[in-house]
C-alpha atoms as a PDB file:
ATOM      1  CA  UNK A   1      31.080 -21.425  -0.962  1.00  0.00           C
ATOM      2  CA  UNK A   2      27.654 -19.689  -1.947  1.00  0.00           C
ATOM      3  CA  UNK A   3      25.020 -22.078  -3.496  1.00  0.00           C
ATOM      4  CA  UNK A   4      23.030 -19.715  -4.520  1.00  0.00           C
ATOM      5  CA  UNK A   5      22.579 -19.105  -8.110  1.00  0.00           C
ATOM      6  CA  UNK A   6      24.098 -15.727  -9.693  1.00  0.00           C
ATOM      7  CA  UNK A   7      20.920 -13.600 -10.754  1.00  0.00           C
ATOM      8  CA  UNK A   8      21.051 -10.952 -13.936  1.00  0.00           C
ATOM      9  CA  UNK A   9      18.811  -8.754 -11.471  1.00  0.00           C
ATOM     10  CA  UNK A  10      18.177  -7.948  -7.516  1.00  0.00           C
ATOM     11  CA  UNK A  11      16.414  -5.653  -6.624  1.00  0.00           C
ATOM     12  CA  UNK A  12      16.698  -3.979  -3.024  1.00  0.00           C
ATOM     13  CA  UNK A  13      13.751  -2.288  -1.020  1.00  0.00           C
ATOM     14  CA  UNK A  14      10.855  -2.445   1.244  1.00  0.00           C
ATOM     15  CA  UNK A  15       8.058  -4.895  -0.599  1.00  0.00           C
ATOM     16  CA  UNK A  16       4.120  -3.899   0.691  1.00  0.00           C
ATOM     17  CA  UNK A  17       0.879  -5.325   0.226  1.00  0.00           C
ATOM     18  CA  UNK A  18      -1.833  -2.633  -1.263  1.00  0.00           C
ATOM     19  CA  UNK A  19      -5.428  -2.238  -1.298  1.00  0.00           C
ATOM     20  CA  UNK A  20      -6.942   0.187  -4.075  1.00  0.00           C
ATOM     21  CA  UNK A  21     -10.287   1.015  -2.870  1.00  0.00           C
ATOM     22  CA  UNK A  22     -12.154   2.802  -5.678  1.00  0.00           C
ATOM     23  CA  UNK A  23     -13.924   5.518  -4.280  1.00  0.00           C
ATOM     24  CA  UNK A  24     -16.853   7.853  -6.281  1.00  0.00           C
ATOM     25  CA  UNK A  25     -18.269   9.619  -2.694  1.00  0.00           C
ATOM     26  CA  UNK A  26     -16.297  12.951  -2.173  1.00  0.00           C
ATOM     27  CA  UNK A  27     -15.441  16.109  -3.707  1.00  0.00           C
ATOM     28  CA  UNK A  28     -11.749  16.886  -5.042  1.00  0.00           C
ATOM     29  CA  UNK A  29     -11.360  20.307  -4.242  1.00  0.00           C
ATOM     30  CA  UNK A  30      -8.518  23.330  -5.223  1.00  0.00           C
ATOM     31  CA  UNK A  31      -7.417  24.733  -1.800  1.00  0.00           C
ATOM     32  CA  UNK A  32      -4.748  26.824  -0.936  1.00  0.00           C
ATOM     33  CA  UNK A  33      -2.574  23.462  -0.305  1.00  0.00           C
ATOM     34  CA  UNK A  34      -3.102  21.991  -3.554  1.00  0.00           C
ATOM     35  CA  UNK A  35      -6.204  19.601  -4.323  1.00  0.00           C
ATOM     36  CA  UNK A  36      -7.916  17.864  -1.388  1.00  0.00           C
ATOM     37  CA  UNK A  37      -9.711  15.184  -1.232  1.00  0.00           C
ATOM     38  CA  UNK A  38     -12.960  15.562   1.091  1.00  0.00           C
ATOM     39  CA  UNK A  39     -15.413  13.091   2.533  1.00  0.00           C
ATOM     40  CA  UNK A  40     -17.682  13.226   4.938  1.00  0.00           C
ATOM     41  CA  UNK A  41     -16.065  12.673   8.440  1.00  0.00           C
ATOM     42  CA  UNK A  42     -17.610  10.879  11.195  1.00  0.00           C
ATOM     43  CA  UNK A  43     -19.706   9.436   8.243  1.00  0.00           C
ATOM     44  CA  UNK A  44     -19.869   5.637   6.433  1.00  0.00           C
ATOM     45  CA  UNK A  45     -18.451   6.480   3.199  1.00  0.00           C
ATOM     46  CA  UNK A  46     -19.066   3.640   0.361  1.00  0.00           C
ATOM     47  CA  UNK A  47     -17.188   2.557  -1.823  1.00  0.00           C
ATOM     48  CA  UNK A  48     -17.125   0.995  -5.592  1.00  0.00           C
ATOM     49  CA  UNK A  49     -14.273  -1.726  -5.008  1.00  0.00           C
ATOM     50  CA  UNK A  50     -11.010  -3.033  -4.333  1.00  0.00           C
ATOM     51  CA  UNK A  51      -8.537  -4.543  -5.806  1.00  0.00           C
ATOM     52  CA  UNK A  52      -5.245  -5.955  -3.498  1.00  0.00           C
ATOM     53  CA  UNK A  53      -1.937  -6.642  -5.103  1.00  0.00           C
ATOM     54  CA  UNK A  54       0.668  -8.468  -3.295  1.00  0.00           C
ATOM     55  CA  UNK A  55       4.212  -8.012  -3.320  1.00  0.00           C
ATOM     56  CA  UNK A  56       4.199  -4.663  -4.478  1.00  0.00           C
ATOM     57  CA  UNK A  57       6.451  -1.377  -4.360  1.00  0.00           C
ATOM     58  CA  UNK A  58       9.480  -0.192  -6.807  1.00  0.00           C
ATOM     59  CA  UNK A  59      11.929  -2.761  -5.864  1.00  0.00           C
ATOM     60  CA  UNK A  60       9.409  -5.897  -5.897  1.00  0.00           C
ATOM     61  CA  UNK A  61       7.971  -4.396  -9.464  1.00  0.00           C
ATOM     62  CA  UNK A  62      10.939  -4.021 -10.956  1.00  0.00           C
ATOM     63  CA  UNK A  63      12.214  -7.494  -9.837  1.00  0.00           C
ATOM     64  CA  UNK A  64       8.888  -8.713 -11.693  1.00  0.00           C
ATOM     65  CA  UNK A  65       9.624  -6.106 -14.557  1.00  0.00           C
ATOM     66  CA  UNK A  66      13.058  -8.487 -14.807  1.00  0.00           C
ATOM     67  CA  UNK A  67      12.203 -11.758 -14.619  1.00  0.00           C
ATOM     68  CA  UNK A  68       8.997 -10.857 -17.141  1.00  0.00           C
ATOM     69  CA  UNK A  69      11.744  -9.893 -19.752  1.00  0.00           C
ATOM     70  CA  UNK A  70      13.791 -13.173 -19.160  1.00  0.00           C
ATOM     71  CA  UNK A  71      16.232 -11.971 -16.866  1.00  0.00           C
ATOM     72  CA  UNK A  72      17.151 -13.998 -13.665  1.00  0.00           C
ATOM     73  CA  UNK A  73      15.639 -11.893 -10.901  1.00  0.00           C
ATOM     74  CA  UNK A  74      16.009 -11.898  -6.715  1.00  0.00           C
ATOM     75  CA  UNK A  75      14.481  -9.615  -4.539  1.00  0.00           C
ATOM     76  CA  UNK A  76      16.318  -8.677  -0.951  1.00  0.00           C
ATOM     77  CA  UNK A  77      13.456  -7.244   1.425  1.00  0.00           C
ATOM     78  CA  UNK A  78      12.005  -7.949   4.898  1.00  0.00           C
ATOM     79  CA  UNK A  79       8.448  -9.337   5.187  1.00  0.00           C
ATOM     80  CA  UNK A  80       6.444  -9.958   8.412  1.00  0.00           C
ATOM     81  CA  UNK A  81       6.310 -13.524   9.667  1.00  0.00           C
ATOM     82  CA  UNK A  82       1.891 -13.017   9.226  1.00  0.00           C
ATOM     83  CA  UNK A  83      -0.486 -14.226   6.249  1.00  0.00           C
ATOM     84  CA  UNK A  84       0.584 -11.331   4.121  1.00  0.00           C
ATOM     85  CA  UNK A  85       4.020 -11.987   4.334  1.00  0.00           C
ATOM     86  CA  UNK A  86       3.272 -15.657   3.228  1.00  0.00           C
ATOM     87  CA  UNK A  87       0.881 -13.925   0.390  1.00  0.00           C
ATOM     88  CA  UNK A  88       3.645 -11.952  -0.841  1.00  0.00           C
ATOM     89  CA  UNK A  89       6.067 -14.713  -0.559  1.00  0.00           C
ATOM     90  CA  UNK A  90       3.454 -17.126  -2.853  1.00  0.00           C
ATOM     91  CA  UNK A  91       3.312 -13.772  -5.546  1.00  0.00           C
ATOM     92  CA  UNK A  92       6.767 -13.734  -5.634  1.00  0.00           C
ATOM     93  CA  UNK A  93       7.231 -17.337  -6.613  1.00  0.00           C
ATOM     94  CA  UNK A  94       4.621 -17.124  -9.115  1.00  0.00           C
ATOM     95  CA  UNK A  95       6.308 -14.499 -10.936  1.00  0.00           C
ATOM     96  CA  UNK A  96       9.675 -16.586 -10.618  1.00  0.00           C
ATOM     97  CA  UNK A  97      11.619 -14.238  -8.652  1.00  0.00           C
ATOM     98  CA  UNK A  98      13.945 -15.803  -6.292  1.00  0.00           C
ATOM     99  CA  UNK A  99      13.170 -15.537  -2.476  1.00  0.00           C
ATOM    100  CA  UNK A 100      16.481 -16.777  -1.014  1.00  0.00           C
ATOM    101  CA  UNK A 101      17.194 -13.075   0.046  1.00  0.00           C
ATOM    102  CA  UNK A 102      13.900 -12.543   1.553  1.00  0.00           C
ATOM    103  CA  UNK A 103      13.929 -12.705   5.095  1.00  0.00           C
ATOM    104  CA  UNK A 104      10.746 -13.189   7.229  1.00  0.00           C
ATOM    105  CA  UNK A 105      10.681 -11.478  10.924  1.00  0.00           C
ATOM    106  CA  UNK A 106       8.734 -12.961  13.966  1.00  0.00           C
ATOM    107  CA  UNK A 107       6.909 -10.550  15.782  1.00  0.00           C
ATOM    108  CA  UNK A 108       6.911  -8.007  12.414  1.00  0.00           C
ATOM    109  CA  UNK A 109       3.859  -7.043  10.067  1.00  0.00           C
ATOM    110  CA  UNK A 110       4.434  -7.014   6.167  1.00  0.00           C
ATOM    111  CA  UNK A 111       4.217  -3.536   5.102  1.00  0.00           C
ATOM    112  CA  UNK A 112       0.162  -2.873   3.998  1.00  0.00           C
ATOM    113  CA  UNK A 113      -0.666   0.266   2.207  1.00  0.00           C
ATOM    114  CA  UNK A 114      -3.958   1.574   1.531  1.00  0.00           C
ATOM    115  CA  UNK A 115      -5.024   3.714  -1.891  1.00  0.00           C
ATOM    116  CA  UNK A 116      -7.947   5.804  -1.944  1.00  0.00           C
ATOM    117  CA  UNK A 117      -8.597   6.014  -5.468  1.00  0.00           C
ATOM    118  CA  UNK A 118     -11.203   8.512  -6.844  1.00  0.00           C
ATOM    119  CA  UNK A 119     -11.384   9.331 -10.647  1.00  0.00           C
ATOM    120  CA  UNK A 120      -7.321   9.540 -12.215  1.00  0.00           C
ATOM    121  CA  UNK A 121      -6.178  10.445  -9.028  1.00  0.00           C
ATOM    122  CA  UNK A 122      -5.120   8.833  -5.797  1.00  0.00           C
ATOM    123  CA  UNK A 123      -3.931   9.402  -1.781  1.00  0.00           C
ATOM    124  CA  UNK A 124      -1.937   6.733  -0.418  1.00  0.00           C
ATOM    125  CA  UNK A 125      -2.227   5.785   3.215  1.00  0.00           C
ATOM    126  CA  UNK A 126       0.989   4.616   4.411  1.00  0.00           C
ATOM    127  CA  UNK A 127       2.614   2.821   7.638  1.00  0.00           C
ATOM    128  CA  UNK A 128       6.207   1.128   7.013  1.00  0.00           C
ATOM    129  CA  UNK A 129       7.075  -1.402   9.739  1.00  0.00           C
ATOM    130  CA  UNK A 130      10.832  -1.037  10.875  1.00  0.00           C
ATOM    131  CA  UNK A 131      12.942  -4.249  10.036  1.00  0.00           C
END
């Protein structure tokens, strides 16, 4: 028999780690793809700040979104076996959703996204480790 407790909510996904680097340097531009971002290449390009969120993504927000409402909440995901994994393993816990269906992976990086943030609008630089 299962010892786990039954939960009102799981939620089922790929759970990331994301820097939002607030950016004023660059031009959006209309192209004939759509708008474009352009910076300098080859160049430093500053920026005004970042903010990083832990334990992020649909399936980890909604499992917040949950337990926030009073709803017993899990999370199934993979995580690296690194710092951020532990980071979003901490966030997690502070938000009391339950971890016993998050698995850690020696030898794997948690997922780490990076947003380039300029103005209302945003480009999201992506890698998703394979678990």
């Amino acid at each position: 028999m299962d010892n786990k407790p039954q939960m009102d909510f799981i939620a089922i996904v790929d759970t990331v780690i994301v820097a939002f680097i607030r950016i004023s340097a660059g031009l959006i531009q209309e192209t004939a793809h759509g708008r474009e971002l352009c910076i300098p290449y080859g160049m430093k390009v500053p920026f005004d700040d970042v903010f990083i969120l832990p334990a992020v993504g649909n399936s980890a927000n909604a499992s917040v979104a949950a337990s926030r409402l009073g709803l017993s909440s899990a999370l199934l995901t993979s995580l690296g076996k690194d710092a951020h994994g532990d980071e979003c393993l901490a966030q997690l816990k502070k938000e009391n959703i339950s971890t016993d269906y998050i698995r850690q992976e020696e030898g794997k990086k948690t997922n780490y996204h990076y947003v380039l943030w300029k103005d209302d609008d945003r480009t999201i630089l992506i890698k998703h480790e394979q678990f």
